[in-house]
Protein backbone atom coordinates (compact mmCIF):
# COMPACT_ATOMS: atom_id res chain seq x y z
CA UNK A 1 -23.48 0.15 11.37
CA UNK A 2 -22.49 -2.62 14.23
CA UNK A 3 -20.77 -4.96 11.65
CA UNK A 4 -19.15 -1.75 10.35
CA UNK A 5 -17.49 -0.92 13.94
CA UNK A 6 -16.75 -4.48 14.50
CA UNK A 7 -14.64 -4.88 11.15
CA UNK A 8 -12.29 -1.32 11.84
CA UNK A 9 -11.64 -2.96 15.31
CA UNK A 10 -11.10 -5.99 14.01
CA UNK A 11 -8.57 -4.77 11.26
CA UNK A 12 -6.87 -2.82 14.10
CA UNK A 13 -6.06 -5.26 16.26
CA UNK A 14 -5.01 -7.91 12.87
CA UNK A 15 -2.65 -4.97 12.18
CA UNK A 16 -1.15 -4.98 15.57
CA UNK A 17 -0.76 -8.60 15.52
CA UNK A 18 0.57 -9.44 12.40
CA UNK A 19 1.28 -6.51 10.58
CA UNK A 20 -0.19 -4.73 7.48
CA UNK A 21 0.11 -7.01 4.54
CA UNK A 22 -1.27 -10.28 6.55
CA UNK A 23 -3.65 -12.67 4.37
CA UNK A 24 -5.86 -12.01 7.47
CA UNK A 25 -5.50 -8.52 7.25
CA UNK A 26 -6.51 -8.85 3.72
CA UNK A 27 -9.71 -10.84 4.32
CA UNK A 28 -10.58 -8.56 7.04
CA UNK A 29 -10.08 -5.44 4.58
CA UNK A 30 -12.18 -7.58 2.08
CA UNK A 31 -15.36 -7.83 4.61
CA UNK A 32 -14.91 -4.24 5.43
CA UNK A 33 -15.70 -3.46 2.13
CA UNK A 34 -18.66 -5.89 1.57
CA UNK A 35 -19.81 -3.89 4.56
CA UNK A 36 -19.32 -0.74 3.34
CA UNK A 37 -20.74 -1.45 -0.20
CA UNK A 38 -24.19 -2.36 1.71
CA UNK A 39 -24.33 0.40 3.63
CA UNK A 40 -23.62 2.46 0.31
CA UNK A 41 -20.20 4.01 1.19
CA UNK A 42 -18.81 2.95 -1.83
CA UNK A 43 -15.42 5.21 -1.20
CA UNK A 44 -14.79 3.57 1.74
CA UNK A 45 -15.28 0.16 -0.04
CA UNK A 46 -13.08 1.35 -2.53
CA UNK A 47 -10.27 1.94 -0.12
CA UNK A 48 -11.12 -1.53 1.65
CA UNK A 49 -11.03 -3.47 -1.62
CA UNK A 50 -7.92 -1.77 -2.58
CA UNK A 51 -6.07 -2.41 0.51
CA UNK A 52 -7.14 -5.83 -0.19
CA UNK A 53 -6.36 -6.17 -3.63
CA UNK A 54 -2.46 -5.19 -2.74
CA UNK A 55 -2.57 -8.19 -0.19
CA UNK A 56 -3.43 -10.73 -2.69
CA UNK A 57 -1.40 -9.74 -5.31
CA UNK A 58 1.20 -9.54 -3.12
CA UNK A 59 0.68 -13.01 -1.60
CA UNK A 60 -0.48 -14.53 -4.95
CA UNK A 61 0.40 -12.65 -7.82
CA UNK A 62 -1.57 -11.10 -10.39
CA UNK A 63 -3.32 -14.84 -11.41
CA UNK A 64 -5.15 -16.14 -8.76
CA UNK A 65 -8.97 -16.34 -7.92
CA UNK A 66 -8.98 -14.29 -4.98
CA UNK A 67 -7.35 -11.36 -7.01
CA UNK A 68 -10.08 -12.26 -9.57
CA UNK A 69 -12.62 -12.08 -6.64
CA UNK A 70 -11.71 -8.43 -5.68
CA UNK A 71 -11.51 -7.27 -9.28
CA UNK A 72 -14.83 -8.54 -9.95
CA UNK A 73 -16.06 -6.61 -6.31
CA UNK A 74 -14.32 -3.39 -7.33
CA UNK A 75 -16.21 -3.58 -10.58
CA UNK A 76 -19.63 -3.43 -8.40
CA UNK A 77 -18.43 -0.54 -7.39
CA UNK A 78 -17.53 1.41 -10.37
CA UNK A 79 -20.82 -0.05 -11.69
CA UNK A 80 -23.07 1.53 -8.52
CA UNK A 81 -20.81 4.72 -8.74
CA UNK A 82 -22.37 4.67 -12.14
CA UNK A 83 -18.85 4.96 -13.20
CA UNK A 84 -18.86 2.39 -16.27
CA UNK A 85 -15.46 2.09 -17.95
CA UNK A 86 -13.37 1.84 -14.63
CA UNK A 87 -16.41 -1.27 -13.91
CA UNK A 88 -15.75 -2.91 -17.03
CA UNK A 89 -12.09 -2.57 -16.70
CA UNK A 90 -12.03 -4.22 -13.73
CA UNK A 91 -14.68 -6.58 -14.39
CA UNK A 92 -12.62 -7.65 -17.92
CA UNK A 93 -9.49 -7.93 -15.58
CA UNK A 94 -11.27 -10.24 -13.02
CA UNK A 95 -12.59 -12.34 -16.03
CA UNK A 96 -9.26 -12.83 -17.68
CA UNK A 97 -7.92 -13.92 -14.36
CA UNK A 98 -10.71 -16.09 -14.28
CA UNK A 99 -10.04 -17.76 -17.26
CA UNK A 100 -6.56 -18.15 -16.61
CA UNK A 101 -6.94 -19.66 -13.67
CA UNK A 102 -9.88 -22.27 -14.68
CA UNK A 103 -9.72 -22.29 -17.95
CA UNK A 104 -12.28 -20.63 -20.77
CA UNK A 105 -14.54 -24.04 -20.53
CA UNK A 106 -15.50 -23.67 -17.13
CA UNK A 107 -18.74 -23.06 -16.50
């Protein structure tokens, strides 16, 4: 619950600094949701990972690993929500951005 206190402060004051669509806004939204997802609030981890997402695609575009990254994290969430198709959707989307990316023979 410390971690959890730390991270809203910390994406506060990122916010203030450098506005709201900041990569380091975005990573900060990212770890708020990592926190969130252990502690089990999976709405609030929802919200995080979406704020995130919008970062990254805005930064990167729809192709890139870290949009992969948060697809595949959003799918952990749908999948512990036991709410299946939305997790493989997102899961399908974060592996086709994978493969994109790296190509289908990486390991």
């Amino acid at each position: 619950a410390d971690a959890l206190h730390v991270y809203v402060k910390s994406l506060q004051i990122r916010r203030d600094l450098f506005g709201h669509f900041h990569l380091d806004v975005g990573a900060t939204l990212f770890n708020l949701g990592k926190v969130c997802y252990e502690l089990e609030l999976y709405d609030d981890a929802l919200d995080s990972y979406f704020g995130c997402l919008q970062i990254m695609k805005y930064h990167f575009g729809g192709r890139h690993g870290e949009v992969a990254l948060v697809m595949a994290s959003l799918g952990q969430i749908y999948e512990k929500k036991q709410m299946f198709y939305q997790a493989l959707l997102f899961y399908r989307k974060a592996l086709s951005i994978g493969k994109a990316v790296l190509g289908s023979s990486h390991p």
